[in-house]
C-alpha atoms as a PDB file:
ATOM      1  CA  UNK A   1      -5.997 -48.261  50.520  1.00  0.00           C
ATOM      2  CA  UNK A   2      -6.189 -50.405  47.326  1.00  0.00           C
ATOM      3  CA  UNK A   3      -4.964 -48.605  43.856  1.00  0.00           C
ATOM      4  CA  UNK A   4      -6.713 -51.026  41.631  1.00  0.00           C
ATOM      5  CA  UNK A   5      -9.698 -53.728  43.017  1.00  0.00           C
ATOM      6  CA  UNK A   6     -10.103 -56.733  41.296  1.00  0.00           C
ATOM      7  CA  UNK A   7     -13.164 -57.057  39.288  1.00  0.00           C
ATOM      8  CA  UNK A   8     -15.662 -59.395  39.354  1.00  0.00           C
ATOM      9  CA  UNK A   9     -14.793 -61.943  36.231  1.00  0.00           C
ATOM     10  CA  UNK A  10     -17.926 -63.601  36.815  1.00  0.00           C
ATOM     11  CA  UNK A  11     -20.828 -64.981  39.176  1.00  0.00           C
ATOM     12  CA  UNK A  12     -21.581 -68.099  39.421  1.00  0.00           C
ATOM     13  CA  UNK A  13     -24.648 -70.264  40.995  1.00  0.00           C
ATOM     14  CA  UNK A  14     -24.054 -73.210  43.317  1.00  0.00           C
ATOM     15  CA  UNK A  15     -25.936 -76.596  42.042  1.00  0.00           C
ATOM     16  CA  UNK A  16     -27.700 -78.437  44.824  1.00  0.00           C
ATOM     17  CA  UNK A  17     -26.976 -81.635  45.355  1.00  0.00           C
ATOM     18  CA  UNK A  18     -26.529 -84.632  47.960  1.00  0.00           C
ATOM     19  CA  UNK A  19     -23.597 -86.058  49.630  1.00  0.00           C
ATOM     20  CA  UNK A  20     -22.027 -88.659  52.237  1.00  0.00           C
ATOM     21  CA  UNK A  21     -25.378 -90.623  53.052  1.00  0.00           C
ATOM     22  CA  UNK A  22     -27.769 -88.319  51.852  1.00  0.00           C
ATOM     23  CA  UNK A  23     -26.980 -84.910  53.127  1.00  0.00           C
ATOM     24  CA  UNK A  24     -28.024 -81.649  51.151  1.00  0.00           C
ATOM     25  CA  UNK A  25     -25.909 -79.352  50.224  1.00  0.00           C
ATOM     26  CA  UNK A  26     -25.067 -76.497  47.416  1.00  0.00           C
ATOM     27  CA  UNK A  27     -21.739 -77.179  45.901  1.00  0.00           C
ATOM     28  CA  UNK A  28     -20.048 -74.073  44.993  1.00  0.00           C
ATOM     29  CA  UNK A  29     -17.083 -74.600  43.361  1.00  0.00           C
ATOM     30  CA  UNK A  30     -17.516 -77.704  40.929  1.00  0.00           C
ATOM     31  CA  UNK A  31     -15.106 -79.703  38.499  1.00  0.00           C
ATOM     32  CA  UNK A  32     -15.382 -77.060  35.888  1.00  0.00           C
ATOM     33  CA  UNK A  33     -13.689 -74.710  37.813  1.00  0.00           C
ATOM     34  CA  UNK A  34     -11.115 -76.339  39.374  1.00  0.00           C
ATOM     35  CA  UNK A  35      -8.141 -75.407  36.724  1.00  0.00           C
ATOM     36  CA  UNK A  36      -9.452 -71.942  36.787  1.00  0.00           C
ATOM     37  CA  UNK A  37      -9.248 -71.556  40.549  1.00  0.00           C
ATOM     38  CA  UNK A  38      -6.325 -73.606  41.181  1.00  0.00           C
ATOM     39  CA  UNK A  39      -5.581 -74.929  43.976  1.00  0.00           C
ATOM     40  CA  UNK A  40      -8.974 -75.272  45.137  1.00  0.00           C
ATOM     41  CA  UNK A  41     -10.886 -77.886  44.027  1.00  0.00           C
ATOM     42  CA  UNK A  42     -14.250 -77.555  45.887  1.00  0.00           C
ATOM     43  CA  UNK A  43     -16.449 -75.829  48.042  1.00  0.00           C
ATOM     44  CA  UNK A  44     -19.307 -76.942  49.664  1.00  0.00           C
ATOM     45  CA  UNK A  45     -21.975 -75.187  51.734  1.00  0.00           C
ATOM     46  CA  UNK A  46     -24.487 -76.626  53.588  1.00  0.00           C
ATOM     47  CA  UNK A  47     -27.231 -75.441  55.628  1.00  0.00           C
ATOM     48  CA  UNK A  48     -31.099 -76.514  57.470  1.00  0.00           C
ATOM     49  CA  UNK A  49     -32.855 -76.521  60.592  1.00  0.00           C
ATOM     50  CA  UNK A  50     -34.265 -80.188  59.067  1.00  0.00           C
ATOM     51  CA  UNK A  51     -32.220 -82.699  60.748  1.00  0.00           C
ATOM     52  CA  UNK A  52     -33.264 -84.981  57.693  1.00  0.00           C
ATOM     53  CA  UNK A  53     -31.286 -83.523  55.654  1.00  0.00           C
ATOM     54  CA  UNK A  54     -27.886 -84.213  57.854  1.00  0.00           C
ATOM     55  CA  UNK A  55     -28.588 -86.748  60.356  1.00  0.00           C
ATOM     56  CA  UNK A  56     -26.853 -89.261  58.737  1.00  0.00           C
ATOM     57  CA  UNK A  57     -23.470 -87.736  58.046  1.00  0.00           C
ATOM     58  CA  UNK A  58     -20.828 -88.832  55.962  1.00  0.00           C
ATOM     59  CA  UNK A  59     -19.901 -92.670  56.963  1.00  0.00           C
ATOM     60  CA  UNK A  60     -16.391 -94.060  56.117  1.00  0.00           C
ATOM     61  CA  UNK A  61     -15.145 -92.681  52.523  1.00  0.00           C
ATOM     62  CA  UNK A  62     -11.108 -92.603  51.410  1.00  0.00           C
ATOM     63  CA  UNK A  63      -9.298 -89.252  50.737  1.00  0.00           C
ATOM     64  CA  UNK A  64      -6.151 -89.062  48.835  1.00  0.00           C
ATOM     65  CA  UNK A  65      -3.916 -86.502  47.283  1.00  0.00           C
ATOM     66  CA  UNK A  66      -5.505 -83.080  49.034  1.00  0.00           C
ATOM     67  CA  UNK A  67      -6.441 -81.779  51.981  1.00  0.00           C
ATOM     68  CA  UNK A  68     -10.072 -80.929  53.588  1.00  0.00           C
ATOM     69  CA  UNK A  69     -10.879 -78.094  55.049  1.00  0.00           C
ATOM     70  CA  UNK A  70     -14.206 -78.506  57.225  1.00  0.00           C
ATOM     71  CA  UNK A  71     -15.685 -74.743  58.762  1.00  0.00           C
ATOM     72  CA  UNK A  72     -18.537 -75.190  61.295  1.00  0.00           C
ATOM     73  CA  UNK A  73     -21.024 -72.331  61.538  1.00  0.00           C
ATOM     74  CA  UNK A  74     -23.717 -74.087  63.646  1.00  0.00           C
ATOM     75  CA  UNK A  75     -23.860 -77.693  64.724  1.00  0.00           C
ATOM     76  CA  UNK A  76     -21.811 -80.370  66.256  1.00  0.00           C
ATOM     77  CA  UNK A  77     -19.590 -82.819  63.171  1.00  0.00           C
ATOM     78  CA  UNK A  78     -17.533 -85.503  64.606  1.00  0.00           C
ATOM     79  CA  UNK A  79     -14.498 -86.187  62.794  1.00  0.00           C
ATOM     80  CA  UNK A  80     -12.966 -90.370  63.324  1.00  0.00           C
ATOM     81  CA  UNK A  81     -10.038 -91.738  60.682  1.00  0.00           C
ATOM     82  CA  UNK A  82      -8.483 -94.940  60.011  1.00  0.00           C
ATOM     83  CA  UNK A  83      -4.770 -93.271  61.250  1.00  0.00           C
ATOM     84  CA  UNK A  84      -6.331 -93.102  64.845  1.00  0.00           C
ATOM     85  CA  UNK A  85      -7.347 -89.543  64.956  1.00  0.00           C
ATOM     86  CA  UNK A  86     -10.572 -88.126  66.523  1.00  0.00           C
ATOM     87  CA  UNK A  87     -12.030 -84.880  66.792  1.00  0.00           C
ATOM     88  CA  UNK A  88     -15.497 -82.755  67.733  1.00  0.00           C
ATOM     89  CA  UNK A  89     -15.689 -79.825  65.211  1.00  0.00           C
ATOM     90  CA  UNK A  90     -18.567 -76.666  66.416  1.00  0.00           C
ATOM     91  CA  UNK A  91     -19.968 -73.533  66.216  1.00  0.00           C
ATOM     92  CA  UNK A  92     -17.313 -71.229  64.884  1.00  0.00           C
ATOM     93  CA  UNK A  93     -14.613 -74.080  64.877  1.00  0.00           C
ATOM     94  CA  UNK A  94     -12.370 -75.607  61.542  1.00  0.00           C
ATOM     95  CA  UNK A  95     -10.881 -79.359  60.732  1.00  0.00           C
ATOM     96  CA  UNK A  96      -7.907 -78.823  58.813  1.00  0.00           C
ATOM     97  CA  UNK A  97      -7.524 -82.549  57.393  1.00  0.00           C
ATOM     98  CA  UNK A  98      -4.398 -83.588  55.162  1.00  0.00           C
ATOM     99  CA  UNK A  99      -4.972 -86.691  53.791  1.00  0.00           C
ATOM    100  CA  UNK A 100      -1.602 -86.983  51.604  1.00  0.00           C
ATOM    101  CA  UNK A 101      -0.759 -90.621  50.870  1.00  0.00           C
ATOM    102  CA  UNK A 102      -4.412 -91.558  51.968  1.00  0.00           C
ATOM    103  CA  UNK A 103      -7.071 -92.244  54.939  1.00  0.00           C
ATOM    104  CA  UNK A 104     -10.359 -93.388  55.283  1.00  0.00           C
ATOM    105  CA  UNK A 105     -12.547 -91.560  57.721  1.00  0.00           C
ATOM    106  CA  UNK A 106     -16.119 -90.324  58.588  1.00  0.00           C
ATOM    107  CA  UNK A 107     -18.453 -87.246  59.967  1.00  0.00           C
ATOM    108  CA  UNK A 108     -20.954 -88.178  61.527  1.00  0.00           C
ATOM    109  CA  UNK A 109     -23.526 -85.153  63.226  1.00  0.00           C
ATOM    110  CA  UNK A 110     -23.416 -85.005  66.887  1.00  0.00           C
ATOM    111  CA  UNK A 111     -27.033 -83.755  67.267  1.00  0.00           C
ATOM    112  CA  UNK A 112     -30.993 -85.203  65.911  1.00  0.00           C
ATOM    113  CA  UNK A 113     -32.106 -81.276  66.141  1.00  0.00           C
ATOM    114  CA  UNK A 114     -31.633 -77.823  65.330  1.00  0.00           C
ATOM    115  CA  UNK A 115     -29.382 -76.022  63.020  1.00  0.00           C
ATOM    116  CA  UNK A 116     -26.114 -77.197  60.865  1.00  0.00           C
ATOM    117  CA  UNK A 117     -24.642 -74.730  59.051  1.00  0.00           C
ATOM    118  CA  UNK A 118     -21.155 -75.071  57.157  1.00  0.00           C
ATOM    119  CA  UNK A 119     -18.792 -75.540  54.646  1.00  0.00           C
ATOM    120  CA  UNK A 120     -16.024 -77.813  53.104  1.00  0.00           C
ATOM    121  CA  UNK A 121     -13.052 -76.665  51.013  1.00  0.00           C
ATOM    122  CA  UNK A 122     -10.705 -79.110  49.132  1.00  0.00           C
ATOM    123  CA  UNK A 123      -7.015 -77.439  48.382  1.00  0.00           C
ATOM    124  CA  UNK A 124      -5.178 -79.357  46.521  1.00  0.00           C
ATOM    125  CA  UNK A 125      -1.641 -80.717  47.725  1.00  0.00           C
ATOM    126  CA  UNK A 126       1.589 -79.959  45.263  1.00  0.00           C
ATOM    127  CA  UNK A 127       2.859 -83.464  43.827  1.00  0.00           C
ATOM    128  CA  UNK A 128       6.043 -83.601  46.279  1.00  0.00           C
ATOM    129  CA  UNK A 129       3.370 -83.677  48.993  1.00  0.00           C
ATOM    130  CA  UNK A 130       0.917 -85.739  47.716  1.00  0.00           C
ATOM    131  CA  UNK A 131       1.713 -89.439  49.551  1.00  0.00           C
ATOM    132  CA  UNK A 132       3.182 -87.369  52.586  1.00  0.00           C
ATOM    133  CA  UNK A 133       1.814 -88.955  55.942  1.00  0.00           C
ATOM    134  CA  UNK A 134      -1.666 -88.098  56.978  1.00  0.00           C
ATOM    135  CA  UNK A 135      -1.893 -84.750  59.571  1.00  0.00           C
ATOM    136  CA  UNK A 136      -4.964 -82.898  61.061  1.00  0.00           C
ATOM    137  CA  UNK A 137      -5.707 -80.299  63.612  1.00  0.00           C
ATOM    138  CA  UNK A 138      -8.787 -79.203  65.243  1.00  0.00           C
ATOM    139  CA  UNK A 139      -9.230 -75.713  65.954  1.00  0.00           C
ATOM    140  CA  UNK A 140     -12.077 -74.544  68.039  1.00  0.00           C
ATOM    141  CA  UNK A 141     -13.852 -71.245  67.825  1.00  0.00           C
ATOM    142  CA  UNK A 142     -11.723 -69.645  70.382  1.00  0.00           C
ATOM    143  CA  UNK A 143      -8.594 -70.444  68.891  1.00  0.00           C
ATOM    144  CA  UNK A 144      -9.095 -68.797  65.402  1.00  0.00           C
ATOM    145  CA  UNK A 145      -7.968 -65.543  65.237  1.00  0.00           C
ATOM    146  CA  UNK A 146     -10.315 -62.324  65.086  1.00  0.00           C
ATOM    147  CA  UNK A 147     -10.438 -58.868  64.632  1.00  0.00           C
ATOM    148  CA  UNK A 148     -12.034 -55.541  64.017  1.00  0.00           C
ATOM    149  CA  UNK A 149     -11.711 -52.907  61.663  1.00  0.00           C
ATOM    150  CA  UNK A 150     -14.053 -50.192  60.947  1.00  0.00           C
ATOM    151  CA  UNK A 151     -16.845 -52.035  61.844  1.00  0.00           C
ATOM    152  CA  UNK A 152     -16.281 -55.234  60.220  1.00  0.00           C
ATOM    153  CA  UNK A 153     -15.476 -58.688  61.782  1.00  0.00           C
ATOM    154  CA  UNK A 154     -12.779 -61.016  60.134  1.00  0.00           C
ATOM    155  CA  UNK A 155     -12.162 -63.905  61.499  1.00  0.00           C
ATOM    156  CA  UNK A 156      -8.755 -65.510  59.932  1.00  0.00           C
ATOM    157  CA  UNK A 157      -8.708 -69.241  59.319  1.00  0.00           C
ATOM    158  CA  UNK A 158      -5.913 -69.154  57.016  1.00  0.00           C
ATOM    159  CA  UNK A 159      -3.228 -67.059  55.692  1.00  0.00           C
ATOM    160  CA  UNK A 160      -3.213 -63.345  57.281  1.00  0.00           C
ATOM    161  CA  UNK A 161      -5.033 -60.112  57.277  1.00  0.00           C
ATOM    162  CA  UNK A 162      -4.055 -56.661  58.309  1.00  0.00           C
ATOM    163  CA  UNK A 163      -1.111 -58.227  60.256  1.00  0.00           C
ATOM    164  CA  UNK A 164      -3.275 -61.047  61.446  1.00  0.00           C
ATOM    165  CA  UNK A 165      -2.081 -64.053  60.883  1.00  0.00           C
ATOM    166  CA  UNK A 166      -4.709 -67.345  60.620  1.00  0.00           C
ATOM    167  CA  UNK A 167      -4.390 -70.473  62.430  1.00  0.00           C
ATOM    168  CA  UNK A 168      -3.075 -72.753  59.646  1.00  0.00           C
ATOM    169  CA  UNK A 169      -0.653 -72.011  57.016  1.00  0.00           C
ATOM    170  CA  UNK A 170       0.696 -73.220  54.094  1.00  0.00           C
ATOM    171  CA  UNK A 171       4.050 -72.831  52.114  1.00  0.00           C
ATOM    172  CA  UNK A 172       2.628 -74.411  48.599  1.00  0.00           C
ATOM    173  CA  UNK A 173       0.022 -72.602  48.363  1.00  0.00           C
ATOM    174  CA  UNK A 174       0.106 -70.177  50.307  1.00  0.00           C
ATOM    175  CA  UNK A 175      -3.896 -69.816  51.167  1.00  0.00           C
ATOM    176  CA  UNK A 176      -5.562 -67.285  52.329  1.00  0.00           C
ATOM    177  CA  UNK A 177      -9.335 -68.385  53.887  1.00  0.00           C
ATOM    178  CA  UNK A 178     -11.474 -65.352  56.058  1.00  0.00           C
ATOM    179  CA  UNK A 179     -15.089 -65.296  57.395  1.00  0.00           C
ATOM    180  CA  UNK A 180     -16.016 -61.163  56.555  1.00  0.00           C
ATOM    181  CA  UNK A 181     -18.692 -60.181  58.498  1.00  0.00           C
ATOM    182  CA  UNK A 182     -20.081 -56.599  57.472  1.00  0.00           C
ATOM    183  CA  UNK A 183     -22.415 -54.280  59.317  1.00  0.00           C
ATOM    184  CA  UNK A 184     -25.279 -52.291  56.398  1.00  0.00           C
ATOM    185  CA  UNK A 185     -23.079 -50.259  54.662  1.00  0.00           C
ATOM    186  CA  UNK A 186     -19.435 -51.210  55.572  1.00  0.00           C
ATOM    187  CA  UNK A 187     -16.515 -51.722  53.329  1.00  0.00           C
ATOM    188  CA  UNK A 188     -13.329 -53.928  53.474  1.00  0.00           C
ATOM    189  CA  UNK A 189     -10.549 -53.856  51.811  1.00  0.00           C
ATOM    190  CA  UNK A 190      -7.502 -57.058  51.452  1.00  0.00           C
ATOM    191  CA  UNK A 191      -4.597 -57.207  49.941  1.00  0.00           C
ATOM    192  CA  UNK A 192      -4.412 -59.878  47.284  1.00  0.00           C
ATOM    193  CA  UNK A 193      -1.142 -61.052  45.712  1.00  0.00           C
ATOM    194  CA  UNK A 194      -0.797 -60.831  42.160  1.00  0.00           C
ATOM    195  CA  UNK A 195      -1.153 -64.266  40.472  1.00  0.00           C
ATOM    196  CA  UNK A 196      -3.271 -65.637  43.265  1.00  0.00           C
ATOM    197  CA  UNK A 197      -6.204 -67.036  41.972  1.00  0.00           C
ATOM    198  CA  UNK A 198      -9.409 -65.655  44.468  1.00  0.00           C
ATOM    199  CA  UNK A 199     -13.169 -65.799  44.700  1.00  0.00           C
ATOM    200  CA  UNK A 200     -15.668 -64.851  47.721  1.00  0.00           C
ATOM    201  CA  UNK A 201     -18.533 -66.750  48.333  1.00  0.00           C
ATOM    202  CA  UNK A 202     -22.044 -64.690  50.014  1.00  0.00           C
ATOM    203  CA  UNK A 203     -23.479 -66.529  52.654  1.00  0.00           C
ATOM    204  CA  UNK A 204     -25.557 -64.356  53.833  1.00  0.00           C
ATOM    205  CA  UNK A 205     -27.159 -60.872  52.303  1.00  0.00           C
ATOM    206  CA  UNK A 206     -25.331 -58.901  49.737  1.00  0.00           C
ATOM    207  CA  UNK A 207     -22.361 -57.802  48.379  1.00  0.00           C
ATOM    208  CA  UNK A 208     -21.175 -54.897  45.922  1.00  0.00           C
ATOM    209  CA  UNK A 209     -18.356 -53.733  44.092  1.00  0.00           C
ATOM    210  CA  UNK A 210     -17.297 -50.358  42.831  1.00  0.00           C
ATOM    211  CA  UNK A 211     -17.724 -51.640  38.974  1.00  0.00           C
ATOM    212  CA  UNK A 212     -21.761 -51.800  40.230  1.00  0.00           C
ATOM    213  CA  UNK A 213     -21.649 -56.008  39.902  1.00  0.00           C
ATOM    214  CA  UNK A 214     -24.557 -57.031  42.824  1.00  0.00           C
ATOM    215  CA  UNK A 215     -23.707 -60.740  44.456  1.00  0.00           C
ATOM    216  CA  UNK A 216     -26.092 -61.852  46.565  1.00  0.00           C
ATOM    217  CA  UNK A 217     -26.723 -64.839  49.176  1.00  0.00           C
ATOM    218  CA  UNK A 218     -25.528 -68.377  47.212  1.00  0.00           C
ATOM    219  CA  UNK A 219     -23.299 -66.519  44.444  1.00  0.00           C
ATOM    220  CA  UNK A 220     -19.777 -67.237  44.157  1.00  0.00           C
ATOM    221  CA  UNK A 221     -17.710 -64.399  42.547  1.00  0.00           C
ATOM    222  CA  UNK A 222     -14.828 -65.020  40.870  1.00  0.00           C
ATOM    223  CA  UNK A 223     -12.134 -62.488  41.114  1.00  0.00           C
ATOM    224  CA  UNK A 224     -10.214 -61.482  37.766  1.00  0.00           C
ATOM    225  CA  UNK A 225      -6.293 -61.984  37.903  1.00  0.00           C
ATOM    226  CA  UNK A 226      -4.913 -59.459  36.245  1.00  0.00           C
ATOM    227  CA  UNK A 227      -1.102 -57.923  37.028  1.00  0.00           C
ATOM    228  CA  UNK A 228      -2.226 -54.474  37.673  1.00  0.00           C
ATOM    229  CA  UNK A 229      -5.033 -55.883  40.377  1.00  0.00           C
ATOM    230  CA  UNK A 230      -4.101 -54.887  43.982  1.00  0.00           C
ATOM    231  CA  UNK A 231      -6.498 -56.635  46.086  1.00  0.00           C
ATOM    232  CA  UNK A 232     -10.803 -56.297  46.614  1.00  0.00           C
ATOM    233  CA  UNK A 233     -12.946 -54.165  48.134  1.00  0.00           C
ATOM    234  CA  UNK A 234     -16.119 -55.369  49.884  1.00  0.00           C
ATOM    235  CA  UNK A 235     -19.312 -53.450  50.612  1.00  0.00           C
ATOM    236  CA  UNK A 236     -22.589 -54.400  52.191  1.00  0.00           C
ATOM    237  CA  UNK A 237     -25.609 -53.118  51.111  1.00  0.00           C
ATOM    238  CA  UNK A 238     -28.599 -52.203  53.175  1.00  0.00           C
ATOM    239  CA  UNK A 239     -28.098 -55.064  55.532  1.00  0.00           C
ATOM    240  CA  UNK A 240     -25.515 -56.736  56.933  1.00  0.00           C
ATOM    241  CA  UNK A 241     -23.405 -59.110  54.794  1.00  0.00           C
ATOM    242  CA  UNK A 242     -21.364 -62.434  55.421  1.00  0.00           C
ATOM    243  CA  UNK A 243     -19.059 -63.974  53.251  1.00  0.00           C
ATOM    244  CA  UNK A 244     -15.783 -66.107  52.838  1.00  0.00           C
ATOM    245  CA  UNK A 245     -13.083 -64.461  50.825  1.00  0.00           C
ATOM    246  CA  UNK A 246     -10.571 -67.516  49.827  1.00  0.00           C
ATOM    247  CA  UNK A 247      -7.604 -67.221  47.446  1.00  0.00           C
ATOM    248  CA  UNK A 248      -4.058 -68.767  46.965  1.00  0.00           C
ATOM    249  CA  UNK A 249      -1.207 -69.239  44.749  1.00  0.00           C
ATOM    250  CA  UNK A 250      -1.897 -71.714  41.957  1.00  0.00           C
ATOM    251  CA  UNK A 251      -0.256 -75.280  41.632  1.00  0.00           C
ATOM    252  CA  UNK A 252      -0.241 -75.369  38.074  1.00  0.00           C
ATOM    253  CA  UNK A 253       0.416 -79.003  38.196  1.00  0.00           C
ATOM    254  CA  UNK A 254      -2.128 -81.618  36.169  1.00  0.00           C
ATOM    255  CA  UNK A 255      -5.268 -82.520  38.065  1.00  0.00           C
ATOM    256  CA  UNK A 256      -6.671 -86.164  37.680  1.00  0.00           C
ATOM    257  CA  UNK A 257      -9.479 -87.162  40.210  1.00  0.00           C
ATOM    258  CA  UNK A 258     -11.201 -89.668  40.206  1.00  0.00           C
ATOM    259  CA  UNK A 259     -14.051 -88.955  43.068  1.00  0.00           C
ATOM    260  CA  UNK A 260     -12.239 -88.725  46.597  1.00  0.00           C
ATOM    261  CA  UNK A 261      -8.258 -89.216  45.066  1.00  0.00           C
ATOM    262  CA  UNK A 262      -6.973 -86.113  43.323  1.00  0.00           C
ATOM    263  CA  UNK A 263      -3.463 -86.492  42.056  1.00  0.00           C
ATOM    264  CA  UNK A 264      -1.745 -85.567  38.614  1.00  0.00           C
ATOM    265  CA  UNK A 265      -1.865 -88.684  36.479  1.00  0.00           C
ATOM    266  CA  UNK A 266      -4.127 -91.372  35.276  1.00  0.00           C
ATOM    267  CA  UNK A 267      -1.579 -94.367  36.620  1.00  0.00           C
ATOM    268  CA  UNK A 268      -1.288 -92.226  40.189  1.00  0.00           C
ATOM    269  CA  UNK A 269      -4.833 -92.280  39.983  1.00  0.00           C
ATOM    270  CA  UNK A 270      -5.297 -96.185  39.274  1.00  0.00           C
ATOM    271  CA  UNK A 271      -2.635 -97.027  42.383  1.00  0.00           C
ATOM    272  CA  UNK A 272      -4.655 -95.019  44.541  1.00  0.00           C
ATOM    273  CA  UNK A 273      -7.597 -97.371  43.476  1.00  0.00           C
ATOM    274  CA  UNK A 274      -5.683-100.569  44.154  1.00  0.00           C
ATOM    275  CA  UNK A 275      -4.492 -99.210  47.499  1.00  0.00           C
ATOM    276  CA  UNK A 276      -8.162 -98.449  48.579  1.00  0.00           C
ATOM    277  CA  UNK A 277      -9.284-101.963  47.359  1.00  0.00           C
ATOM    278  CA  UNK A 278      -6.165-103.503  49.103  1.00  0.00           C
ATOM    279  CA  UNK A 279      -6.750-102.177  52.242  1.00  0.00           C
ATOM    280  CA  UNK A 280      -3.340 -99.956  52.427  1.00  0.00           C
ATOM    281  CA  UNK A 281      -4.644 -96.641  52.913  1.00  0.00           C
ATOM    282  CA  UNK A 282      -3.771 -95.308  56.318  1.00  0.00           C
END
């Protein structure tokens, strides 16, 4: 049982947009926020039954400095890189992609119909780690852990819950990433560390909180930090909620992007450039 929730700091409204060769999306978590939600840098969510708005993927692009974090909630996204590496993300199933000292790779939609449903999370990578060597791991749905309590379905992808632990982990920063799934009514309660930065993003329904703030479908919330917080407490409303609850410990390192390379100076920033043009990313 929590002493003190976090309260809700503020909400905040993704801003459509396009991506990759077209596709639509709502980004989440934008530039703005990054310092203030450190080490996350971005969040993406997309969804349709049009295959339009998908079919043609996201060809070959560089990545430098961070690490993706690709969660599949319907659909078929096939993952190919420049290091060698291949992989068939699904329903239910996660890419964890670090692309340290840099790749260049593409996801592409393995299906013309039906439904794709997702997301994408940047987290940033601590300078020491930044031009380590390239690394990713498919996980399908089966393998990422699950469990039940009082009702409600959490499904760990990172960091642990309620002795759970997820199926990738970081030391740096330490992230914690879980799919709640509430029945009408339900609450849920997780431990937050203090000084971890946090927000929860409603995918689907509603959420509230016990200071009476109302986030529905497409609202981000972002968690206050404050010493004497304990942790958050979910509720669902009348019908059933799903959302991601995502937090970690904060870099607070400089941040210089410059589109796909995120590292901490202007010069890093530049050689990344000149490595992309010169053909020596991985």
């Amino acid at each position: 049982m929590l002493n003190q929730p976090r309260e809700v700091e503020r909400l905040v409204a993704g801003q459509p947009t396009s991506d990759g060769a077209g596709v639509k999306l709502n980004r989440v978590l934008t530039h703005d926020l990054q310092r203030r939600l450190d080490p996350f840098l971005m969040l993406d969510h997309f969804g349709t039954d049009n295959p339009d708005d998908y079919i043609a993927g996201f060809p070959d692009h560089p990545h430098r400095g961070f690490e993706t974090v690709t969660y599949m909630l319907a659909g078929r996204m096939r993952h190919r890189d420049s290091a060698g590496h291949e992989g068939l993300v699904s329903d239910g199933g996660v890419q964890w992609m670090t692309a340290g000292r840099g790749v260049i790779h593409s996801e592409t939609p393995e299906q013309n119909e039906g439904r794709m449903a997702g997301f994408q999370l940047w987290l940033n990578l601590p300078s020491r780690d930044k031009m380590r060597e390239p690394w990713y791991r498919d996980v399908a749905s089966a393998e990422v852990p699950e469990y039940k309590r009082d009702g409600v379905t959490v499904r760990v992808i990172a960091g642990a819950s309620h002795g759970v632990a997820g199926a990738v982990q970081r030391d740096a920063t330490q992230p914690l990433y879980l799919d709640v799934h509430l029945p009408p009514g339900a609450r849920f309660e997780q431990p937050l560390p203090a000084g971890f930065n946090a927000f929860v993003y409603v995918y689907e329904g509603a959420l509230k909180y016990d200071s009476g703030c109302l986030q529905q479908s497409g609202r981000m919330a972002i968690l206050a930090n404050t010493a004497s917080s304990d942790g958050v407490r979910l509720q669902a409303g009348d019908a059933p909620a799903r959302a991601l609850l995502i937090a970690g410990k904060p870099l607070g390192e400089p941040i210089a992007q410059y589109g796909p390379f995120v590292m901490n100076t202007e010069a890093e920033l530049v050689q990344a450039v000149r490595d992309f043009q010169a053909g020596r990313l991985a």
